[in-house]
C-alpha atoms as a PDB file:
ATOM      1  CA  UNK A   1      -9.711  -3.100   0.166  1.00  0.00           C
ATOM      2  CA  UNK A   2      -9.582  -1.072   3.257  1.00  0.00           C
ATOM      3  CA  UNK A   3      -6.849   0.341   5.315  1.00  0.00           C
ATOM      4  CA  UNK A   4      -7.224   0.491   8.667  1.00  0.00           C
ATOM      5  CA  UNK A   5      -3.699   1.692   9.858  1.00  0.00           C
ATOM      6  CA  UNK A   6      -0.368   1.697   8.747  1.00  0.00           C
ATOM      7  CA  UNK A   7       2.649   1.243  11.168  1.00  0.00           C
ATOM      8  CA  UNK A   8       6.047   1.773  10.011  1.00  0.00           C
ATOM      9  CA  UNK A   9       9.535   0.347  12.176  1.00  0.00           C
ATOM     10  CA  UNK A  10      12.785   0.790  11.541  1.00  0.00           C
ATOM     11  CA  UNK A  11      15.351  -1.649  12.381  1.00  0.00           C
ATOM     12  CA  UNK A  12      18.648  -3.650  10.415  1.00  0.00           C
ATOM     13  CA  UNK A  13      17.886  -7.101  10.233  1.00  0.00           C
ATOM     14  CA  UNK A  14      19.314  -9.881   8.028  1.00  0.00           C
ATOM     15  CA  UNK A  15      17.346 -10.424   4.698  1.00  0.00           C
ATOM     16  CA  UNK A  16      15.894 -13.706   6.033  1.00  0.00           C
ATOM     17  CA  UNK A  17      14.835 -12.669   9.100  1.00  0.00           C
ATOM     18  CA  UNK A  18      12.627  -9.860   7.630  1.00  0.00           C
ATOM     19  CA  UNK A  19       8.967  -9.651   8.941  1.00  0.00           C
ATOM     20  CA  UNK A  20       6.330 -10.673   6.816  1.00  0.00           C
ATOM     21  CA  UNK A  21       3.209  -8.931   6.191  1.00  0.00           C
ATOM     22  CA  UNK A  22      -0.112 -10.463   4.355  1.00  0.00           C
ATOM     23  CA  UNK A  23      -0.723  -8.760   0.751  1.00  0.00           C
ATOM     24  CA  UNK A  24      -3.828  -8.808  -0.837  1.00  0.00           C
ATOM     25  CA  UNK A  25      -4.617  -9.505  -4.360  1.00  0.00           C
ATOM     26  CA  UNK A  26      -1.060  -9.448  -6.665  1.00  0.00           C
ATOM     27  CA  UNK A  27       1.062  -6.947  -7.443  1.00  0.00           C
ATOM     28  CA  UNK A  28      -0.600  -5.963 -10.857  1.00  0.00           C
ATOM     29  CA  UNK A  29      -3.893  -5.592  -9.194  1.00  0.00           C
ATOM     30  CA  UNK A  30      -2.623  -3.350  -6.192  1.00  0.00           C
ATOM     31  CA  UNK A  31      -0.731  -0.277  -8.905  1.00  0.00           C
ATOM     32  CA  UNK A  32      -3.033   2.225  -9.480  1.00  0.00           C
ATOM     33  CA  UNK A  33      -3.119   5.473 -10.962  1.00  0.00           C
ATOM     34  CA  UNK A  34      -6.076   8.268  -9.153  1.00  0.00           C
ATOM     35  CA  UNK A  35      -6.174  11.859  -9.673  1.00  0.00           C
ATOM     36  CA  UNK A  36      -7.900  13.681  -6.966  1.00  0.00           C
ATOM     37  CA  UNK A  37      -9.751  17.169  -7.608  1.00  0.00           C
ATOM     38  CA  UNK A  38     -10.500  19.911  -4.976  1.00  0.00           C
ATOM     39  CA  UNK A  39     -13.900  19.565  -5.498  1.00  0.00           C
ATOM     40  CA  UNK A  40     -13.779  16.013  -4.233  1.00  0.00           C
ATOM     41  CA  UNK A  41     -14.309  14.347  -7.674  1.00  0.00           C
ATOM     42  CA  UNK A  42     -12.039  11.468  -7.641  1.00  0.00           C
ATOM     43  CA  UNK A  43     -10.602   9.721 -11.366  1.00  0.00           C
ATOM     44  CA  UNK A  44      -9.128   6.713 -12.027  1.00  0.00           C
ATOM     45  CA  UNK A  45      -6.554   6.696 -14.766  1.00  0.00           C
END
């Protein structure tokens, strides 16, 4: 999946009235773990 932007408001709202967003996969499928080396080598754990 691909990010194109992320755009972060704050406001108070009531719990029901909260915006809703579209998500992607589930939640066990979205946590990952990457390490990231300064030679551009990239690992997932």
């Amino acid at each position: 999946t691909t990010v194109l932007g992320v755009n972060i408001e704050y406001a108070s709202c009531h719990t029901g009235s909260l915006p809703v967003s579209i998500n992607f996969q589930c939640w066990a499928a979205r946590k990952a773990t990457v390490r990231i080396y300064n030679d551009e080598k990239v690992e997932y754990l």
